[in-house]
Protein backbone atom coordinates (compact mmCIF):
# COMPACT_ATOMS: atom_id res chain seq x y z
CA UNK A 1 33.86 26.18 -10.64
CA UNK A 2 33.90 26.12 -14.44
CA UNK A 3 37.05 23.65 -14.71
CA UNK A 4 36.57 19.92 -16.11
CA UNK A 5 38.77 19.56 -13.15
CA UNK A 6 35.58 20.49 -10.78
CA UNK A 7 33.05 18.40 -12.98
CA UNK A 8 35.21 15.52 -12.29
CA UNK A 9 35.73 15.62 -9.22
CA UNK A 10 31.72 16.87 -8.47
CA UNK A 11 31.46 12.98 -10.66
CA UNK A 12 33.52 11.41 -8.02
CA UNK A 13 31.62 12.89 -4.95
CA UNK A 14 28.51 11.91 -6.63
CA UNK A 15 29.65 8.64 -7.01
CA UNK A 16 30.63 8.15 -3.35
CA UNK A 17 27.37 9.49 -2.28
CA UNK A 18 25.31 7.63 -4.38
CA UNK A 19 27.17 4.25 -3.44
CA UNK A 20 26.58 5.55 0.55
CA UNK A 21 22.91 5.73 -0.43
CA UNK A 22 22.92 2.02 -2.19
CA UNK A 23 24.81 1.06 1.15
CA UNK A 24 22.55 2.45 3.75
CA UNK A 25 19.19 1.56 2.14
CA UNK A 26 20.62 -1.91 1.73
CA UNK A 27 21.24 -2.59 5.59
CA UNK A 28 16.86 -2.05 5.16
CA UNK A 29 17.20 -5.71 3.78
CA UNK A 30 18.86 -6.87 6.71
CA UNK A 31 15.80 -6.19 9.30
CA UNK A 32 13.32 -6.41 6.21
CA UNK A 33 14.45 -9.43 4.29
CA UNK A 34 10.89 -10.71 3.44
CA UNK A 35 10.01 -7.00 1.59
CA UNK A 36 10.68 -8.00 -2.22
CA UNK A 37 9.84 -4.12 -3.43
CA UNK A 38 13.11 -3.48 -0.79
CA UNK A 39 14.88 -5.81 -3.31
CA UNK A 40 14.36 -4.73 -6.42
CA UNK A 41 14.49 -0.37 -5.34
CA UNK A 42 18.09 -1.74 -3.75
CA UNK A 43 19.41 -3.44 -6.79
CA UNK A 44 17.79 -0.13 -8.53
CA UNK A 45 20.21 2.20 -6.10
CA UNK A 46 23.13 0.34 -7.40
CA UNK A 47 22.84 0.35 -10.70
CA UNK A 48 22.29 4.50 -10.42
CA UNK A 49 25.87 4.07 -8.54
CA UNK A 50 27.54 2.00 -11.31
CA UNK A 51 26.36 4.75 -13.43
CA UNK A 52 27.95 7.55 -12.18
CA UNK A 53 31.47 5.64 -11.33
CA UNK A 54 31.22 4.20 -14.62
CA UNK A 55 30.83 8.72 -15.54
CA UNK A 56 34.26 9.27 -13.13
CA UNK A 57 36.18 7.19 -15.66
CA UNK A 58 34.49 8.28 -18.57
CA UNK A 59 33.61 11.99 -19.01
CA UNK A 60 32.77 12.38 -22.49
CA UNK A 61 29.34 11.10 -21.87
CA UNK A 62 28.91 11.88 -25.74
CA UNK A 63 30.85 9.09 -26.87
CA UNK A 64 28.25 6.46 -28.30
CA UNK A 65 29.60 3.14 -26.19
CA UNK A 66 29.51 5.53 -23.30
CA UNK A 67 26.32 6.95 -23.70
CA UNK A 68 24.98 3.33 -24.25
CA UNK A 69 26.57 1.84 -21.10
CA UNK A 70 24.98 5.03 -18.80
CA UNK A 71 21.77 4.69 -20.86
CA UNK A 72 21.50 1.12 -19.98
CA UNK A 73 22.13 0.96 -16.43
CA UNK A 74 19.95 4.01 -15.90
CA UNK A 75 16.69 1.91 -17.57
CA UNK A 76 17.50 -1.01 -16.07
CA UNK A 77 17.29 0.64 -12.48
CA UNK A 78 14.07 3.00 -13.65
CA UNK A 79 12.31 -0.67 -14.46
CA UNK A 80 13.74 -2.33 -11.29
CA UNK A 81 12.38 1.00 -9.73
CA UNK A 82 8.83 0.53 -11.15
CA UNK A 83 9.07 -3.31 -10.39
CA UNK A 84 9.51 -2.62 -6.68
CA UNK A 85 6.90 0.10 -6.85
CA UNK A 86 4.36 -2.40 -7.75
CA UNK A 87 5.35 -5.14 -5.27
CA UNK A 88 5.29 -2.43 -2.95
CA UNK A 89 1.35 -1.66 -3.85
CA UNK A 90 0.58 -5.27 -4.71
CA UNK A 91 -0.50 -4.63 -7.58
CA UNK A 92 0.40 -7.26 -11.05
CA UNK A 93 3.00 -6.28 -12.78
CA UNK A 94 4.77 -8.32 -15.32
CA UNK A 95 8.49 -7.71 -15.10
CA UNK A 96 8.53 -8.38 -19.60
CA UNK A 97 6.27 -4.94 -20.01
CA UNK A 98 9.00 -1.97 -18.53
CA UNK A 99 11.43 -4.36 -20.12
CA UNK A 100 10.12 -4.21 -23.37
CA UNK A 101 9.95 -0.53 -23.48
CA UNK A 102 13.57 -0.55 -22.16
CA UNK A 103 14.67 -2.55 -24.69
CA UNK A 104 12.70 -0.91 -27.25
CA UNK A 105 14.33 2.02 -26.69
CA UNK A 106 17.88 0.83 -25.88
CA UNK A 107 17.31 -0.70 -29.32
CA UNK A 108 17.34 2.40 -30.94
CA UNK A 109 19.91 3.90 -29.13
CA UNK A 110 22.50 0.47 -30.31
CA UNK A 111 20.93 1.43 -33.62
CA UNK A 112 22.27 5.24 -33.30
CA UNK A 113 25.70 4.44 -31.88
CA UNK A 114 26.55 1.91 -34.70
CA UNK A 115 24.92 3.46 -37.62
CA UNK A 116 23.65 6.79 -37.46
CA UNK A 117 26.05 8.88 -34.81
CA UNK A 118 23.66 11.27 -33.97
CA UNK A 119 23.88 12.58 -30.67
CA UNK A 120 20.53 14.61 -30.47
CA UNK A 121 18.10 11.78 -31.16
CA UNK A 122 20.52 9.22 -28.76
CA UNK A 123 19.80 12.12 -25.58
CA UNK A 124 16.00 12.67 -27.47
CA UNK A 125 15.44 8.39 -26.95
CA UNK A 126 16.94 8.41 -23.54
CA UNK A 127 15.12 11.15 -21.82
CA UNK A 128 11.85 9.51 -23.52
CA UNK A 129 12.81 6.41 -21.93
CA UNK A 130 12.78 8.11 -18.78
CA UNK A 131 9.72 10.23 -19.34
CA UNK A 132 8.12 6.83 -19.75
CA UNK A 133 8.94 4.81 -16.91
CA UNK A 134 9.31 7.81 -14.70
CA UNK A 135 5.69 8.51 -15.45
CA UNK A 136 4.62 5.08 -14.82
CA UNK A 137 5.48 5.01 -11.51
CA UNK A 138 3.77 8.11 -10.94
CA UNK A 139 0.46 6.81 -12.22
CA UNK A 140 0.65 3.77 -10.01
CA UNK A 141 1.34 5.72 -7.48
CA UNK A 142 -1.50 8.07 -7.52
CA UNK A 143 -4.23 6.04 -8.91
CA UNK A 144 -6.44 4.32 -6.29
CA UNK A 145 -3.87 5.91 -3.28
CA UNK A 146 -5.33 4.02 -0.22
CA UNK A 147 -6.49 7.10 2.36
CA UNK A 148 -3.92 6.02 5.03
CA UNK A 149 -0.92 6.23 3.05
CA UNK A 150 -1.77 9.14 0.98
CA UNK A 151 1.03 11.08 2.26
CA UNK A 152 3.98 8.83 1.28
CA UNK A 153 2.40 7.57 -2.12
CA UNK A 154 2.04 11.53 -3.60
CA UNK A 155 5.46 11.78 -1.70
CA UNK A 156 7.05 9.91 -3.66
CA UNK A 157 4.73 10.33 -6.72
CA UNK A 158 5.93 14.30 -6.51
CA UNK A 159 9.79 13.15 -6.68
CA UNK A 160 9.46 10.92 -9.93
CA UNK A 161 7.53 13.72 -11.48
CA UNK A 162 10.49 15.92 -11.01
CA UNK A 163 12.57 13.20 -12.76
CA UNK A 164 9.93 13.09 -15.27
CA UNK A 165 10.36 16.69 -15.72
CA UNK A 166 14.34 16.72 -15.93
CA UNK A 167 13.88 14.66 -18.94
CA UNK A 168 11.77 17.19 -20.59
CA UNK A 169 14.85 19.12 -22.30
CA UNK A 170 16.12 16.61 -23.70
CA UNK A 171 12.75 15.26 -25.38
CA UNK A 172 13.01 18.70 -27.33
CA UNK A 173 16.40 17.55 -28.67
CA UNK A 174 19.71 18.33 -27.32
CA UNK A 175 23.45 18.52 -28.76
CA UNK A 176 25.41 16.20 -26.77
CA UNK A 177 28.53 17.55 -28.83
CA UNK A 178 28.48 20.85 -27.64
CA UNK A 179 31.72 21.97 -26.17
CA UNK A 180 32.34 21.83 -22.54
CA UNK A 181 33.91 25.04 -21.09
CA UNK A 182 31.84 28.32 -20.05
CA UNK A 183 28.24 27.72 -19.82
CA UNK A 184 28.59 24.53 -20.84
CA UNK A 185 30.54 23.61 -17.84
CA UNK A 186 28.04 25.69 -15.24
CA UNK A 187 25.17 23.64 -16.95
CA UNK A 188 26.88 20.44 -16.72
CA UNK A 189 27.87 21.05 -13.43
CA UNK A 190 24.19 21.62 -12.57
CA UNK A 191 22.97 18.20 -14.34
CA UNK A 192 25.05 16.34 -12.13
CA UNK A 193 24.24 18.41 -8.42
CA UNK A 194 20.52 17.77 -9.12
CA UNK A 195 20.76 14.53 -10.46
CA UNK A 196 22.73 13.70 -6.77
CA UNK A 197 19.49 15.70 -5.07
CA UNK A 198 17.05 13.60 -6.60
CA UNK A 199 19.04 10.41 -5.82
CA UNK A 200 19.08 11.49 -2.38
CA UNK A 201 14.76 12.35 -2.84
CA UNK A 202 13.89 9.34 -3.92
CA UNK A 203 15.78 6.91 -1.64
CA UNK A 204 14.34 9.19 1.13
CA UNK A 205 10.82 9.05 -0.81
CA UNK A 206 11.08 4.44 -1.05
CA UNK A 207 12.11 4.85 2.78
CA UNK A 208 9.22 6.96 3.51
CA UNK A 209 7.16 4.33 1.62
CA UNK A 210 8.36 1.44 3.48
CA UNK A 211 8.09 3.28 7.27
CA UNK A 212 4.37 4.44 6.39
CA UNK A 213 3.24 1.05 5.42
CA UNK A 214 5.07 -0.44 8.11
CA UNK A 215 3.14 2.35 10.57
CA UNK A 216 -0.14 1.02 9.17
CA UNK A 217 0.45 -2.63 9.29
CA UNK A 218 1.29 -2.69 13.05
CA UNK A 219 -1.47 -0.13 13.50
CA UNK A 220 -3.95 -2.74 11.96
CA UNK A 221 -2.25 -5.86 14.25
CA UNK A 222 -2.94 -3.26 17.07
CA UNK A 223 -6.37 -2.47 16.42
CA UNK A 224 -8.08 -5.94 14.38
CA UNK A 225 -8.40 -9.08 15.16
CA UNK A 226 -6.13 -11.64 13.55
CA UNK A 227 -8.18 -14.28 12.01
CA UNK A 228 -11.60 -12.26 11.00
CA UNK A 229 -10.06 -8.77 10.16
CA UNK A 230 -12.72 -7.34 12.47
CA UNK A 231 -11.75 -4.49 15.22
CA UNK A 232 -10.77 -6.24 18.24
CA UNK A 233 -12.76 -6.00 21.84
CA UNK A 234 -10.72 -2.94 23.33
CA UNK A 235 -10.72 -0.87 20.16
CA UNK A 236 -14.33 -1.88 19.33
CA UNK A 237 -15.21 -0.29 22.57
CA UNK A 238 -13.12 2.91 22.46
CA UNK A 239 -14.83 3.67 19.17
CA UNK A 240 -17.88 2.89 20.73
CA UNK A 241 -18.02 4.90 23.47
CA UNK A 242 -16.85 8.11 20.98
CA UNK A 243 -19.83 6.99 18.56
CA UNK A 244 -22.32 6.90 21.39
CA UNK A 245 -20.98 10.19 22.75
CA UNK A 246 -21.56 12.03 19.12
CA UNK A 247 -24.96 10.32 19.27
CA UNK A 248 -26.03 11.40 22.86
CA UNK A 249 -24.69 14.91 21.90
CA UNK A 250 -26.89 15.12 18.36
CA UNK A 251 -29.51 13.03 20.03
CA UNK A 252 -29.43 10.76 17.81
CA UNK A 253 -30.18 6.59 18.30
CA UNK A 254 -27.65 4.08 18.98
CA UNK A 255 -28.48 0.59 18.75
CA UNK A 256 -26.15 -1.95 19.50
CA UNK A 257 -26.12 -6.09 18.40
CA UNK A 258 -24.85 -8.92 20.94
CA UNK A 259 -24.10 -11.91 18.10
CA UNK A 260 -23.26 -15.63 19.03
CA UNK A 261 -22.85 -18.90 16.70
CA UNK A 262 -25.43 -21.42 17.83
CA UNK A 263 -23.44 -24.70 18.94
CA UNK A 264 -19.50 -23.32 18.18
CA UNK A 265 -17.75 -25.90 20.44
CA UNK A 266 -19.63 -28.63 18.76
CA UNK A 267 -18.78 -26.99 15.55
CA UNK A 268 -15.37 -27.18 16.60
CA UNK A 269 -15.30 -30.86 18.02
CA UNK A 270 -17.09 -32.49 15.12
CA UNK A 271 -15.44 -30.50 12.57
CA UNK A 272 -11.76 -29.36 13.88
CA UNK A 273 -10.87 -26.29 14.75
CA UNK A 274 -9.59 -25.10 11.30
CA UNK A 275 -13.52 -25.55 10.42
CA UNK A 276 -14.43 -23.48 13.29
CA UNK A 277 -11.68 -20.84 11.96
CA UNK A 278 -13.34 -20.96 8.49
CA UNK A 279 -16.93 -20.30 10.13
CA UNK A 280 -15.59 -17.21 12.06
CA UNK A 281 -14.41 -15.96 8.96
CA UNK A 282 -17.10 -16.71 6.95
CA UNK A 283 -19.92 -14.81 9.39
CA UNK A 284 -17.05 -12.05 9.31
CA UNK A 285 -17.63 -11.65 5.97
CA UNK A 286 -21.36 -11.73 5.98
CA UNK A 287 -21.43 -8.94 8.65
CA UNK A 288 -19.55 -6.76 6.98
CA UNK A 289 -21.22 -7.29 3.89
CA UNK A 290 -24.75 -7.05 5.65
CA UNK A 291 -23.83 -3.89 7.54
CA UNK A 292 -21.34 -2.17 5.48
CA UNK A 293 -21.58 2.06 6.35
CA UNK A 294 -18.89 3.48 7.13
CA UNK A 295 -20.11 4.58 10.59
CA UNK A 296 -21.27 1.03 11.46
CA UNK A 297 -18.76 -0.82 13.85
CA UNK A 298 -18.18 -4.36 14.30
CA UNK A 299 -15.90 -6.50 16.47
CA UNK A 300 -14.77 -9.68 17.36
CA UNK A 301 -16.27 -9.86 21.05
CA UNK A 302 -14.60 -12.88 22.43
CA UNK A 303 -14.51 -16.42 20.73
CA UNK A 304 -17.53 -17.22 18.92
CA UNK A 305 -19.62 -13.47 19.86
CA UNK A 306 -19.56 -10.54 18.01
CA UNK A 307 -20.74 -7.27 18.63
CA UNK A 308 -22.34 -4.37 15.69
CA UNK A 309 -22.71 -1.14 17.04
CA UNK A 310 -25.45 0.88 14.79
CA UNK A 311 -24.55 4.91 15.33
CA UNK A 312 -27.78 6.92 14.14
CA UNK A 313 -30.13 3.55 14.24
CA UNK A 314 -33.29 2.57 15.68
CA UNK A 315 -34.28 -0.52 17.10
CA UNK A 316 -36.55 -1.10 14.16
CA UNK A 317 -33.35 -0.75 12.15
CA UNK A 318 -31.53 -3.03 14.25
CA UNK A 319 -34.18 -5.69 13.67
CA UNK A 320 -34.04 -5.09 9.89
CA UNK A 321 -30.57 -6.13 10.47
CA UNK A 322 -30.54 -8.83 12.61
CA UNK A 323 -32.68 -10.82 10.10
CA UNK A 324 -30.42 -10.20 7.62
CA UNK A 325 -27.58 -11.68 9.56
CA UNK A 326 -30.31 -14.49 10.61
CA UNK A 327 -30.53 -15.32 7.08
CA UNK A 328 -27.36 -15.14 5.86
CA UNK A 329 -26.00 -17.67 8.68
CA UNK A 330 -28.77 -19.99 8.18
CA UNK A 331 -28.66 -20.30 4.15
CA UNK A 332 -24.78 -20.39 4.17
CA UNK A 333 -22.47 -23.13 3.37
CA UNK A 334 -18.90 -23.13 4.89
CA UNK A 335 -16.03 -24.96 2.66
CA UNK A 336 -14.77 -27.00 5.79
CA UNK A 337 -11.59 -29.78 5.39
CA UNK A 338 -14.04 -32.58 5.46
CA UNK A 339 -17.04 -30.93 3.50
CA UNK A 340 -19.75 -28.10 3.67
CA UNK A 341 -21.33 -27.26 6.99
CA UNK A 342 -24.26 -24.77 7.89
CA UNK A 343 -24.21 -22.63 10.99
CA UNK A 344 -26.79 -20.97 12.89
CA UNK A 345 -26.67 -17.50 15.35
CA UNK A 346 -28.32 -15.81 17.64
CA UNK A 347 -28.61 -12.07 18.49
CA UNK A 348 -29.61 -9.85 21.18
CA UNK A 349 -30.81 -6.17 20.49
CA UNK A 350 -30.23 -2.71 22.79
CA UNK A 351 -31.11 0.76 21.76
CA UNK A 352 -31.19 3.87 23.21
CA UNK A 353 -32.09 7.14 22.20
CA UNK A 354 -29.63 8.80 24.70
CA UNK A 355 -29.71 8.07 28.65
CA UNK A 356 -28.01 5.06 28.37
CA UNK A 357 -24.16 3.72 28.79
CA UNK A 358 -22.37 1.63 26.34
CA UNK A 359 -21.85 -1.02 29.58
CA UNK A 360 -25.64 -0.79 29.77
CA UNK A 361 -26.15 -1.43 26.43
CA UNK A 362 -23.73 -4.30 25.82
CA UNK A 363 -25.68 -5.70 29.35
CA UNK A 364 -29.17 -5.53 27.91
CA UNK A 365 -27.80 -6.85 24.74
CA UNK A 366 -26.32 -9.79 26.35
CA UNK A 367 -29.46 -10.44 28.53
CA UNK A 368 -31.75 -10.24 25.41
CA UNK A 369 -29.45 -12.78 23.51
CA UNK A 370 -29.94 -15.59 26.31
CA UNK A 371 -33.43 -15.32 25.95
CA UNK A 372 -32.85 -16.01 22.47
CA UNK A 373 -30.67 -18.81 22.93
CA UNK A 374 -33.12 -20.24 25.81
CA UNK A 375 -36.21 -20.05 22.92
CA UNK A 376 -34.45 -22.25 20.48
CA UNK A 377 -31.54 -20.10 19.14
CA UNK A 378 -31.09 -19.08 15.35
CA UNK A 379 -33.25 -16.14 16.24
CA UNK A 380 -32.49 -12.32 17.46
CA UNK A 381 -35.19 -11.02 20.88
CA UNK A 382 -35.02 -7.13 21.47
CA UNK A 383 -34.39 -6.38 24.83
CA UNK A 384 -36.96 -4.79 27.07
């Protein structure tokens, strides 16, 4: 096809594809109303669609108020593109910044169409534009990529760098004047088939943003506990019983930590319940921060008891630790709705170096922390 005929009517295809796409990723908002990145990468869809029906009526794409018009509604949806990008990371992002460099450059473009007329450095300001924004998302998206949605952050990352890179000619300069028939046509004809492939890649590459998040969000409801963040009872134990396996196998210790707050329901009746809340959180926090390794596991047991599972540790270890968390409870000072309030625990201590079941260990761990609690509590007792 080497007619303007084809070209147009390749335009108007693209056009009714591209308004499909803004359609179907739209409906998204529908079941996903409270995802503001879904927003903004929607309102970005439709502006790409206003700019290629706004190139059906207009062909000559080198006339200045033309070139203006596309150049506008392309930036605009690049910054609503890298807007939604960062609510979609949650990471700050004043909406002024990509605006500023959008309007720097559209600036200079105004500046070209009413003064200068030259076409090269109009397509040379645009495709910097792009090269710009373009690349912005793809640094967001790659620095600090969280490990369980690596796949659809480089994804994605991999499509804008393509976009990046179809910008690169006309960096170098270009001459938007050139006459369209022959190779002309064949190369304009190309422009506009990958420029509809890419639309099509990157709503595909958002959508496989949203779905992966969305995969690890209701894989962390399924698998934490909803007011400390800590692994609930049933996956705590399934981990468990693989990390005691490896252990038994290596022979290696395991040690594990029965944890209780000293007096909770009196916590919870002087106090109020939101009190209690902020207490559970609170020792959450210390645990965590106490026992942080990677291999170290610790759950939410059931109400006020927690359990810390120590792959590859002794008993002696477990002590070490114990006090620590002794400490920490006993020196702290929990922001409560009436005031500060202190807390207490107590801990019983199981090891094993291989022999034993997790069941056994979690029993010995349980029996050792009622003889702490029947000594006085705020104190840890290693089980026999």
């Amino acid at each position: 096809m080497k007619s303007l005929a084809d070209i147009q009517l390749l335009s108007i295809v693209s056009a009714v594809v591209c308004i499909g796409i803004s359609v179907g990723f739209s409906l998204l908002l529908l079941v996903l109303p409270r995802r503001p990145a879904l927003w903004a990468w929607s309102a970005s869809l439709w502006l790409t669609a206003a700019a290629m029906v706004l190139l059906c009526f207009f062909q000559d794409a080198s006339d200045g108020v033309v070139f203006a018009a596309l150049s506008l509604l392309a930036l605009l949806g690049s910054v609503l593109l890298l807007k939604g990008t960062a609510l979609h990371i949650e990471r700050p992002l004043p909406v002024w910044q990509p605006l500023l460099v959008m309007g720097t450059f559209m600036s200079l473009i105004t500046a070209d169409v009413l003064l200068w007329h030259t076409s090269t450095l109009r397509i040379m300001l645009f495709s910097w534009a792009t090269m710009v924004l373009n690349g912005w998302i793809v640094l967001m998206l790659l620095r600090r990529t969280p490990q369980e949605l690596k796949l659809s952050y480089r994804l994605a990352a991999a499509v804008f760098l393509v976009n990046l890179l179809l910008a690169l000619p006309g960096m170098l300069g270009g001459d938007a004047d050139a006459p369209v028939d022959g190779q002309g046509n064949i190369a304009q004809l190309v422009i506009i088939c990958l420029g509809l492939i890419l639309a099509l890649a990157q709503c595909f590459a958002l959508m496989l943003l949203v779905v992966e998040k969305m995969l690890v969000e209701l894989h962390h409801k399924a698998t934490r506990d909803g007011l400390t963040g800590l692994l609930n009872r049933s996956t705590l134990i399934d981990r468990g019983l693989r990390a005691l396996a490896n252990c038994t196998r290596e022979g290696n210790a395991f040690s594990v930590l029965i944890i209780d707050l000293d007096h909770f329901k009196k916590i919870n009746d002087s106090w109020g319940h939101l009190s209690g809340d902020a207490v559970l959180r609170h020792f959450a926090a210390s645990a965590q921060h106490v026992a942080p390794a990677a291999n170290n596991l610790i759950g939410r047991y059931g109400g006020e008891e927690f359990v810390l599972m120590l792959p590859a540790a002794g008993t002696a270890e477990a002590q070490a630790i114990a006090e620590q968390l002794l400490i920490a409870a006993r020196t702290a000072r929990v922001c409560a709705t009436t005031g500060e309030l202190g807390y207490t625990i107590s801990i019983g201590i199981s090891g094993t170096a291989g022999g034993a079941t997790l069941e056994q260990l979690l029993l010995q761990a349980d029996s050792a922390l009622y003889q702490a609690k029947a000594a006085g509590r705020d104190q840890a007792r290693l089980a026999a």
